[in-house]
C-alpha atoms as a PDB file:
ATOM      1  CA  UNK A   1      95.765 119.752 109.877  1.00  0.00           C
ATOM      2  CA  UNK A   2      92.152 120.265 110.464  1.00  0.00           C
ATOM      3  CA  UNK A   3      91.336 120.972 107.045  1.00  0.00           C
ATOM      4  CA  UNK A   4      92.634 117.635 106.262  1.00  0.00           C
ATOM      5  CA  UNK A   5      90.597 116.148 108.981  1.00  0.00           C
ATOM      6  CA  UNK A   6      87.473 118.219 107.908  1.00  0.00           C
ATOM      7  CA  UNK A   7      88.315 116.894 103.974  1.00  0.00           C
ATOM      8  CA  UNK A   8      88.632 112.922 105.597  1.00  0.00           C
ATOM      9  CA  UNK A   9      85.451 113.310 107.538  1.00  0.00           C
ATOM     10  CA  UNK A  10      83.501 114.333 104.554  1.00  0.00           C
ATOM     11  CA  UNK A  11      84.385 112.171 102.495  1.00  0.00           C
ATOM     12  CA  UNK A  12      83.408 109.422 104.852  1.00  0.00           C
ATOM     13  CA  UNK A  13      79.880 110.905 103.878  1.00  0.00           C
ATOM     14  CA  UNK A  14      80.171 109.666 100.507  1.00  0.00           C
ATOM     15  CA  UNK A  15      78.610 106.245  99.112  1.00  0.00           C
ATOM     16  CA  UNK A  16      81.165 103.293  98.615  1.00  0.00           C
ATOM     17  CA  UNK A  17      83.548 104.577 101.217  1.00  0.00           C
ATOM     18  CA  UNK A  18      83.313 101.720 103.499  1.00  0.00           C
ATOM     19  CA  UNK A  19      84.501  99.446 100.395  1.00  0.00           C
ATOM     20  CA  UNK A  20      87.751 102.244 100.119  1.00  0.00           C
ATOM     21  CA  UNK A  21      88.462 102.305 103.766  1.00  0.00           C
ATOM     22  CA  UNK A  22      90.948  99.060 103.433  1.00  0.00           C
ATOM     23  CA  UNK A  23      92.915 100.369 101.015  1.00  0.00           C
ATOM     24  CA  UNK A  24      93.224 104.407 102.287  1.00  0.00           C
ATOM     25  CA  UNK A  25      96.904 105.164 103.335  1.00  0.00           C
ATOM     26  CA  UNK A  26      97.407 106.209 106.525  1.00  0.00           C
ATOM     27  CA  UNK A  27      99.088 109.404 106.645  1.00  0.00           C
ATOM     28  CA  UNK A  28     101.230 110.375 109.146  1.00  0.00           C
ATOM     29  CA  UNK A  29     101.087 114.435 110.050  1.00  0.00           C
ATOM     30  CA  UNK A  30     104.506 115.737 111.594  1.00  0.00           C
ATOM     31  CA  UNK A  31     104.083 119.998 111.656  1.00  0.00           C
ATOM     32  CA  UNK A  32     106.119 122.251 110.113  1.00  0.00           C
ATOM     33  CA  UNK A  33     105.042 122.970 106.416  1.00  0.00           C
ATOM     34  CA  UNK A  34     101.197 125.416 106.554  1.00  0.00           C
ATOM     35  CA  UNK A  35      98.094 123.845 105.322  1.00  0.00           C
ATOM     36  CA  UNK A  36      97.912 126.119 102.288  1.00  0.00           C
ATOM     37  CA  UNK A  37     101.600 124.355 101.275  1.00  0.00           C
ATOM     38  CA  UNK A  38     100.450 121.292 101.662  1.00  0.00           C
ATOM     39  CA  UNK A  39      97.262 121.814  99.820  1.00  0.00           C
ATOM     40  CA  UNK A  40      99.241 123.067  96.681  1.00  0.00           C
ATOM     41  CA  UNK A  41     101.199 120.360  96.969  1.00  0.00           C
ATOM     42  CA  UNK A  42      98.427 117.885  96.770  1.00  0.00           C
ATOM     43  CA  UNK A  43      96.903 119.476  93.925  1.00  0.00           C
ATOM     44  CA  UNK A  44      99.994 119.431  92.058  1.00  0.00           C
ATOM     45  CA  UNK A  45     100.330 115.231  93.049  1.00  0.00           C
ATOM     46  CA  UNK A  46      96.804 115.270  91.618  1.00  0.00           C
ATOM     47  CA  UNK A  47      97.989 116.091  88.148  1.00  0.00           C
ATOM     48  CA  UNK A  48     101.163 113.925  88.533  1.00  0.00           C
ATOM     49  CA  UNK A  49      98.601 111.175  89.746  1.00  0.00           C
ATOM     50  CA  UNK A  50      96.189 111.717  86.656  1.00  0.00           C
ATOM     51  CA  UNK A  51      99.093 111.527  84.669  1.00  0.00           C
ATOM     52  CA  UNK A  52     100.549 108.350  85.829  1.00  0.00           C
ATOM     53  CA  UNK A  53      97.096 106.256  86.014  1.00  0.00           C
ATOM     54  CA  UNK A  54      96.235 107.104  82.394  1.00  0.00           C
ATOM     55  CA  UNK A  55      99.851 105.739  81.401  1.00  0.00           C
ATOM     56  CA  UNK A  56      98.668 102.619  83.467  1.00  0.00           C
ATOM     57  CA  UNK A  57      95.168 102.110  83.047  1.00  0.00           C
ATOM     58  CA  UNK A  58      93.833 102.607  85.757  1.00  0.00           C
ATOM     59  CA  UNK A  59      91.576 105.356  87.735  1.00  0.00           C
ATOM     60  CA  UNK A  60      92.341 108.030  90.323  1.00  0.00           C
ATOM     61  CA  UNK A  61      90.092 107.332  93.008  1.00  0.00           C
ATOM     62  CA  UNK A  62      91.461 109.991  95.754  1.00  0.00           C
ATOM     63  CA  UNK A  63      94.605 111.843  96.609  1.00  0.00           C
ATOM     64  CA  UNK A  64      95.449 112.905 100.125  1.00  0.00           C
ATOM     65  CA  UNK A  65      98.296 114.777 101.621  1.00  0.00           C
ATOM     66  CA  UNK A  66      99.511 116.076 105.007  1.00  0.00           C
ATOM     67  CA  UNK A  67     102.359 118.011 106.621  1.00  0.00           C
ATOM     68  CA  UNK A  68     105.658 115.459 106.482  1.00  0.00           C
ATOM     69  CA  UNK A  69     107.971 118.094 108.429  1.00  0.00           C
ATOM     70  CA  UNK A  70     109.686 122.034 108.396  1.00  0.00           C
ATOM     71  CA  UNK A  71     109.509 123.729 105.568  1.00  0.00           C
ATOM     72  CA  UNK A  72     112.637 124.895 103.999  1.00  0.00           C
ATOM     73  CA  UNK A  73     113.201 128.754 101.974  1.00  0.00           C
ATOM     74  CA  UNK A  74     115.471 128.797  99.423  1.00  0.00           C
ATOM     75  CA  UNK A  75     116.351 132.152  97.115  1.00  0.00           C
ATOM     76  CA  UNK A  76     113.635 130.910  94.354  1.00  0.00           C
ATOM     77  CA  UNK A  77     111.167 128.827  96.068  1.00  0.00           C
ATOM     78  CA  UNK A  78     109.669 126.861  99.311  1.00  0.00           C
ATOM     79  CA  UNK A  79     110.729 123.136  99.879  1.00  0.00           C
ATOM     80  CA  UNK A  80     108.286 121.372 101.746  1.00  0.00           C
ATOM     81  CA  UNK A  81     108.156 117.276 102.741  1.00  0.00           C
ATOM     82  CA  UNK A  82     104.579 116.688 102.128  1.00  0.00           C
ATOM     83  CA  UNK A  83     103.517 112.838 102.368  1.00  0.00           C
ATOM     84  CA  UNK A  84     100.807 112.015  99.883  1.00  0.00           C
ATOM     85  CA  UNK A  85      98.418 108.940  99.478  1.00  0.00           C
ATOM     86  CA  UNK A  86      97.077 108.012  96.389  1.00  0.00           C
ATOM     87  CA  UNK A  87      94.272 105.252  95.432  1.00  0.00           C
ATOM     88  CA  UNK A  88      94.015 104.087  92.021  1.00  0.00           C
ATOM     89  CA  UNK A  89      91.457 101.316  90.935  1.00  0.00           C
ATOM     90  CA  UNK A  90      92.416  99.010  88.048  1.00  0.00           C
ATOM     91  CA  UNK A  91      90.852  95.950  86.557  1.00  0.00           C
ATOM     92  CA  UNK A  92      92.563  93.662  89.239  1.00  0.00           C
ATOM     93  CA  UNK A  93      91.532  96.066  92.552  1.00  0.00           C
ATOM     94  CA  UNK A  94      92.546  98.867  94.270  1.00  0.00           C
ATOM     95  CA  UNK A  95      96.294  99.760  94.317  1.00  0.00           C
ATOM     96  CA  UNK A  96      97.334 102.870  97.123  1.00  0.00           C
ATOM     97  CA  UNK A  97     100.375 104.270  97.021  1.00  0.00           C
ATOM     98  CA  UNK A  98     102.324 106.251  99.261  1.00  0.00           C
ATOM     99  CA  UNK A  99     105.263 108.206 100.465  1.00  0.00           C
ATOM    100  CA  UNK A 100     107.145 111.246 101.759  1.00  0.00           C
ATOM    101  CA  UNK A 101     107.871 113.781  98.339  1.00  0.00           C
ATOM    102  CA  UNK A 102     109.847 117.250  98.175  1.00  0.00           C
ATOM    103  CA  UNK A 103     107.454 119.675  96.990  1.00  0.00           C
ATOM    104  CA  UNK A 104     108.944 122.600  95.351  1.00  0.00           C
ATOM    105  CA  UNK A 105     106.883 125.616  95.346  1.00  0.00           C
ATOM    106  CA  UNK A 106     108.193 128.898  93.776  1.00  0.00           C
ATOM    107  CA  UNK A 107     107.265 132.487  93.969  1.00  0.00           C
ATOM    108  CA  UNK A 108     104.304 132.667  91.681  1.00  0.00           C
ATOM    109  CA  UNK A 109     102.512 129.707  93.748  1.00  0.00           C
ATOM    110  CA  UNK A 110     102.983 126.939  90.812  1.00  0.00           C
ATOM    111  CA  UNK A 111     104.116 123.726  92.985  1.00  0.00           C
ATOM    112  CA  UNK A 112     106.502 121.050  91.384  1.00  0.00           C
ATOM    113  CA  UNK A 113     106.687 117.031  93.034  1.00  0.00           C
ATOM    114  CA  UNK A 114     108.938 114.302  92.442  1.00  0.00           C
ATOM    115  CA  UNK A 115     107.849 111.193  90.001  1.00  0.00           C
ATOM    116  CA  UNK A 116     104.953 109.822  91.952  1.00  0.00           C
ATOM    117  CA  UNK A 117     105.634 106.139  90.918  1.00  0.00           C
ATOM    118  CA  UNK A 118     108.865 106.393  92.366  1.00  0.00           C
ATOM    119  CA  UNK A 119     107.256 107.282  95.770  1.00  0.00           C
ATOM    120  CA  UNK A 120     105.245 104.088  96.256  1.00  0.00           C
ATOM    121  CA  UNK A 121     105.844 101.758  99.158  1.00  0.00           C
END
């Protein structure tokens, strides 16, 4: 949690942030799955968010994701709720998208999310 606040607070440092600040989800942290989850987790929405903004046209502007509940251990891997906020700019504004995803992460450490354009609300 507080290296997500840390990560929010400097980014407030950065120019243009004021024009962002209207359109940044608001996450909401409920404990249970560890920081370092949750931060594999949001890199792997990164790439799913990359992904899905080039198939749309549009730019990543930031990803952000916190703790959505308890972790669960299966035999192969770690299934966390993470809730993740994207921004994307496109040609009309600023679109953010958000919502609570399973995150599968297995032994070696590689995470797995659910279809990030499905997770929009």
């Amino acid at each position: 949690m507080l290296w997500v606040i840390l990560l929010l607070g400097a980014s407030g440092m950065v120019g243009g942030y004021a024009a962002e600040r209207a359109v940044i989800p608001k996450l909401q942290f409920r404990p249970g799955t560890p920081n370092e989850v949750v931060e594999t987790c949001r890199q792997a929405a990164i790439a799913a968010a990359r992904t899905h903004a080039s198939e749309m046209g549009a730019q990543l502007i930031r990803v952000d994701a916190t703790s959505a509940g308890e972790m669960r251990r299966t035999r192969s891997s770690l299934r966390a709720p993470v809730e993740v906020g994207i921004v994307y700019s496109r040609s009309s504004g600023r679109e953010a998208r958000q919502g609570v995803v399973e995150c599968r992460v297995d032994r070696r450490g590689q995470a797995a999310i659910a279809d990030l354009a499905t997770a929009a609300r």
